[in-house]
Protein backbone atom coordinates (compact mmCIF):
# COMPACT_ATOMS: atom_id res chain seq x y z
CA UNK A 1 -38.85 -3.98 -11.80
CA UNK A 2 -38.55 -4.83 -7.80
CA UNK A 3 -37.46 -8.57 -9.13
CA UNK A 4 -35.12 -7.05 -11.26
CA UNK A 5 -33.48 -4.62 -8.32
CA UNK A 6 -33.21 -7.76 -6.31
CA UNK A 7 -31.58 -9.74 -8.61
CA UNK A 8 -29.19 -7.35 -9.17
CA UNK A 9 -28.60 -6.57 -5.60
CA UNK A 10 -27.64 -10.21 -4.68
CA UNK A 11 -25.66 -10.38 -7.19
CA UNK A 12 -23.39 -7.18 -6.37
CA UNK A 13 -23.65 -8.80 -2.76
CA UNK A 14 -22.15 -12.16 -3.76
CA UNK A 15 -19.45 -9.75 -6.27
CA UNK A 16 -18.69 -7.72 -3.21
CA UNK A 17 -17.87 -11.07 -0.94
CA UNK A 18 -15.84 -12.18 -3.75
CA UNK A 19 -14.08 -9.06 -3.84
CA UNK A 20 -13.83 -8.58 -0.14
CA UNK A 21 -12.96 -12.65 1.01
CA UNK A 22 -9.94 -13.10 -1.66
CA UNK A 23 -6.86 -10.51 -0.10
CA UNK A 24 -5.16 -10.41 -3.92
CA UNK A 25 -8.85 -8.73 -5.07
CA UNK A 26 -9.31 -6.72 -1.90
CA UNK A 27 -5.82 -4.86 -2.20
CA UNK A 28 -6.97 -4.25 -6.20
CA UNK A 29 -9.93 -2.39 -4.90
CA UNK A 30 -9.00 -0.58 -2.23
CA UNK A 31 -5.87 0.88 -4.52
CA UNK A 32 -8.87 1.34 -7.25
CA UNK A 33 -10.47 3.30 -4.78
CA UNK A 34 -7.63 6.07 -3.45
CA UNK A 35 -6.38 6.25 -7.19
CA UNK A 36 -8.18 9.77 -7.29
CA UNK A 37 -6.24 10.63 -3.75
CA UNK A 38 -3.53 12.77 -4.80
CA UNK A 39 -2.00 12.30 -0.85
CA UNK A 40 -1.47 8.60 -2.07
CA UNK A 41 -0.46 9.06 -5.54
CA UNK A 42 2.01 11.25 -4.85
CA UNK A 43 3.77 9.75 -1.69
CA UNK A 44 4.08 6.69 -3.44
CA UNK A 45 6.03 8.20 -5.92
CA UNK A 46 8.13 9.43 -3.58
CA UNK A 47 8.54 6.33 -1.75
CA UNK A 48 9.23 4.61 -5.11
CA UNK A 49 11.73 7.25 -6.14
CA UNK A 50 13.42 7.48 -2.52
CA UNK A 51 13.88 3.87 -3.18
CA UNK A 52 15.97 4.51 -6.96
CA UNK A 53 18.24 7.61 -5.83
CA UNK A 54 17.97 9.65 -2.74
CA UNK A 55 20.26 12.87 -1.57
CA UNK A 56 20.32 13.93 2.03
CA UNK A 57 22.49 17.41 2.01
CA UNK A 58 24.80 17.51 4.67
CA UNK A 59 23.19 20.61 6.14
CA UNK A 60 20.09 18.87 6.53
CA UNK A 61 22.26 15.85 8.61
CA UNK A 62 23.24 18.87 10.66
CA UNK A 63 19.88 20.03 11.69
CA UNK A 64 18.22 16.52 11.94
CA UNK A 65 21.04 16.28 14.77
CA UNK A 66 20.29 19.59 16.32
CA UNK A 67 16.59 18.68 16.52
CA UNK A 68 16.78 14.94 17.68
CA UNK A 69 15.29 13.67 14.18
CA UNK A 70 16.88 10.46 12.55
CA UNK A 71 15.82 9.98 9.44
CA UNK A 72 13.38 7.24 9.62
CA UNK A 73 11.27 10.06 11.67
CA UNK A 74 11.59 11.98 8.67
CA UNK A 75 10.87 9.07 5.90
CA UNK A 76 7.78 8.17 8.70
CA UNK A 77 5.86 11.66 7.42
CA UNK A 78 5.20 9.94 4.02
CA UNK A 79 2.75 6.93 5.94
CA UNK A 80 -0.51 8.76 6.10
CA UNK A 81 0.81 12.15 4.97
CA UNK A 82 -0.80 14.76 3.25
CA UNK A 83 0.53 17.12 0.32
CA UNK A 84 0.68 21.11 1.60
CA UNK A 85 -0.78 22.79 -1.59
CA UNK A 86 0.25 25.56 -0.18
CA UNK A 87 3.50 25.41 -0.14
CA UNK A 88 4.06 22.85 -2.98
CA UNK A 89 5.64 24.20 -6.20
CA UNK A 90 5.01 22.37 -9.28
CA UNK A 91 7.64 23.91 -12.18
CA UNK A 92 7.39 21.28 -14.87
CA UNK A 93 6.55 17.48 -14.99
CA UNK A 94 10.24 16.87 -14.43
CA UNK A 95 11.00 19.10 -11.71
CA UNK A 96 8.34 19.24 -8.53
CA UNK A 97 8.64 20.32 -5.23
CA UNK A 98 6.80 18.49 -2.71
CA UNK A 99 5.69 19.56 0.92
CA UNK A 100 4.37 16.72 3.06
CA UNK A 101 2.75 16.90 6.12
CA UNK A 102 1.94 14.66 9.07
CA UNK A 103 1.18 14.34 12.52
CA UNK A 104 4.97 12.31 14.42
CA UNK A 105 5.17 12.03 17.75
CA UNK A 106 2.53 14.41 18.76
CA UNK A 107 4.06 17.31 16.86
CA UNK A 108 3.54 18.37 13.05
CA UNK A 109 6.49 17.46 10.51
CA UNK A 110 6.92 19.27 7.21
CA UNK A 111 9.42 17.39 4.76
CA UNK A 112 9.91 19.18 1.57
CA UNK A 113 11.02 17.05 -1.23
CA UNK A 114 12.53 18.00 -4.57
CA UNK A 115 10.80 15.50 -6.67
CA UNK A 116 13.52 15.00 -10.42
CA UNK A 117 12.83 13.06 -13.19
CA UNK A 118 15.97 12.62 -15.48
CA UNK A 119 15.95 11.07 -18.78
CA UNK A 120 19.43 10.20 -19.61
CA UNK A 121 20.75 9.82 -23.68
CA UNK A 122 19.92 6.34 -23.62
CA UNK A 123 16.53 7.33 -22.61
CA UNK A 124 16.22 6.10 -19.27
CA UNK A 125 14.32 7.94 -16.74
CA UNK A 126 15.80 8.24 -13.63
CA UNK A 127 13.39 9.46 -10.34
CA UNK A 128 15.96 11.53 -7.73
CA UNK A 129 14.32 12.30 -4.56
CA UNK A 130 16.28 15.17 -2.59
CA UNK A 131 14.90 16.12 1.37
CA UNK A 132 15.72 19.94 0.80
CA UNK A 133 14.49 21.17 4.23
CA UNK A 134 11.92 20.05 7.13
CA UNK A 135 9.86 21.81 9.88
CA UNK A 136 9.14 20.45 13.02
CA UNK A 137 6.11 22.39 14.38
CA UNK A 138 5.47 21.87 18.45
CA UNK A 139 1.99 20.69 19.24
CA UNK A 140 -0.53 20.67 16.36
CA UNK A 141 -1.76 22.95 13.58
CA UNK A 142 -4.31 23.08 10.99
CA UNK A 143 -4.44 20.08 8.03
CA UNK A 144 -4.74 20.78 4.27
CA UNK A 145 -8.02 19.27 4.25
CA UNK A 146 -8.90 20.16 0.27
CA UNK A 147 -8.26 16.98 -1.15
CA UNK A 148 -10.78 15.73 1.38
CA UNK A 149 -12.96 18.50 0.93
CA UNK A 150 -13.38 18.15 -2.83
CA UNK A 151 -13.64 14.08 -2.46
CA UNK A 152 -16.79 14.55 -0.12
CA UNK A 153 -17.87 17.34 -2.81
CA UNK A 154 -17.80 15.19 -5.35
CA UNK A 155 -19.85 12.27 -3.47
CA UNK A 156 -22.36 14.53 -2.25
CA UNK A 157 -23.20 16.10 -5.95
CA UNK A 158 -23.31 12.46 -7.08
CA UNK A 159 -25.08 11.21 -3.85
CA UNK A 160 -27.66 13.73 -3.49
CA UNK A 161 -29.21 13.99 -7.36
CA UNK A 162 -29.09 10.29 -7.06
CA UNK A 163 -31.45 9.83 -3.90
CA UNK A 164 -33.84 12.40 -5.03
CA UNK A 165 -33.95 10.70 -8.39
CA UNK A 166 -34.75 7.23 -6.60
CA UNK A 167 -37.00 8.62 -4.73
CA UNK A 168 -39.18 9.88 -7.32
CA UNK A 169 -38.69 6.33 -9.13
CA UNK A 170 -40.31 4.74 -6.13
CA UNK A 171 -42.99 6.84 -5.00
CA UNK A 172 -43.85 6.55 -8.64
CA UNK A 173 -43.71 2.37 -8.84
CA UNK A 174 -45.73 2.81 -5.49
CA UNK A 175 -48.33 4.96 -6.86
CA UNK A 176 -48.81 2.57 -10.15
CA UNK A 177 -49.59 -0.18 -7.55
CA UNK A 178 -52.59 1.88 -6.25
């Protein structure tokens, strides 16, 4: 059974070099890997629907000025941001609104988006993104650490069933042995 465990370890060692020496794998799995990350999912959404059809109110223009915020400040909250579940509203799947959160220039920046997906009679979806208000906290304030919280939840009830379990599978080869 060792032989066997070996085998099979050099050969997920030789997979993972594969995996990790080609870059067109190595993007593949590390977007495999955040799939479950809600942060990611649902920024890139954003991204890719800021790219179809965005609306910037004029009001908003207005208080970007009176702040000193341009708006690739306020597009910079999506790389590495986090979703408030706090203050996020989801309505329907075709009307969401969206609070993200990050850490720009020292200080914490909410951006709320207004996440619509149209379908028009032709049956084309349309994504419109609109920035319906920010925040622009001084210094720094607590994170929305859940989706963090539950991923290292998750690993540990995996993680710790599965050691104990080896464990006993060794001590028990070990003891056969003897």
């Amino acid at each position: 059974m060792l032989r066997r465990f070996r085998i099979f370890s050099f050969g997920l060692l030789i997979g993972l070099l594969i995996v990790f020496l080609n870059p067109r794998l190595k993007n593949n799995f590390l977007e495999y890997v955040g799939y479950h990350d809600d942060n990611q999912r649902i920024t890139k959404s954003i991204v890719l629907g800021i790219k179809e059809n965005l609306i910037l109110p004029k009001e908003l223009k207005i208080k970007m000025l009176s702040v000193g915020l341009d708006s690739n400040s306020l597009f910079s909250v999506l790389d590495g941001g986090w979703v408030n579940r706090d203050k996020s509203i989801q309505q329907n799947l075709d009307s969401q609104v969206f609070v993200i959160d990050n850490i720009v220039d020292g200080d914490e920046l909410s951006v709320k988006f207004i996440y619509e997906k149209i379908t028009d009679k032709e049956k084309e979806s349309c994504k419109i993104i609109t920035i319906a208000d920010f925040e622009l906290n001084q210094g720094l304030s607590n994170r929305s650490f859940t989706s963090y919280f539950i991923t290292i939840l998750i690993y540990l009830l995996i993680m710790i069933p599965l050691f104990f379990i080896a464990k006993k599978y060794f001590l028990k080869i070990r003891n056969r042995k003897l």
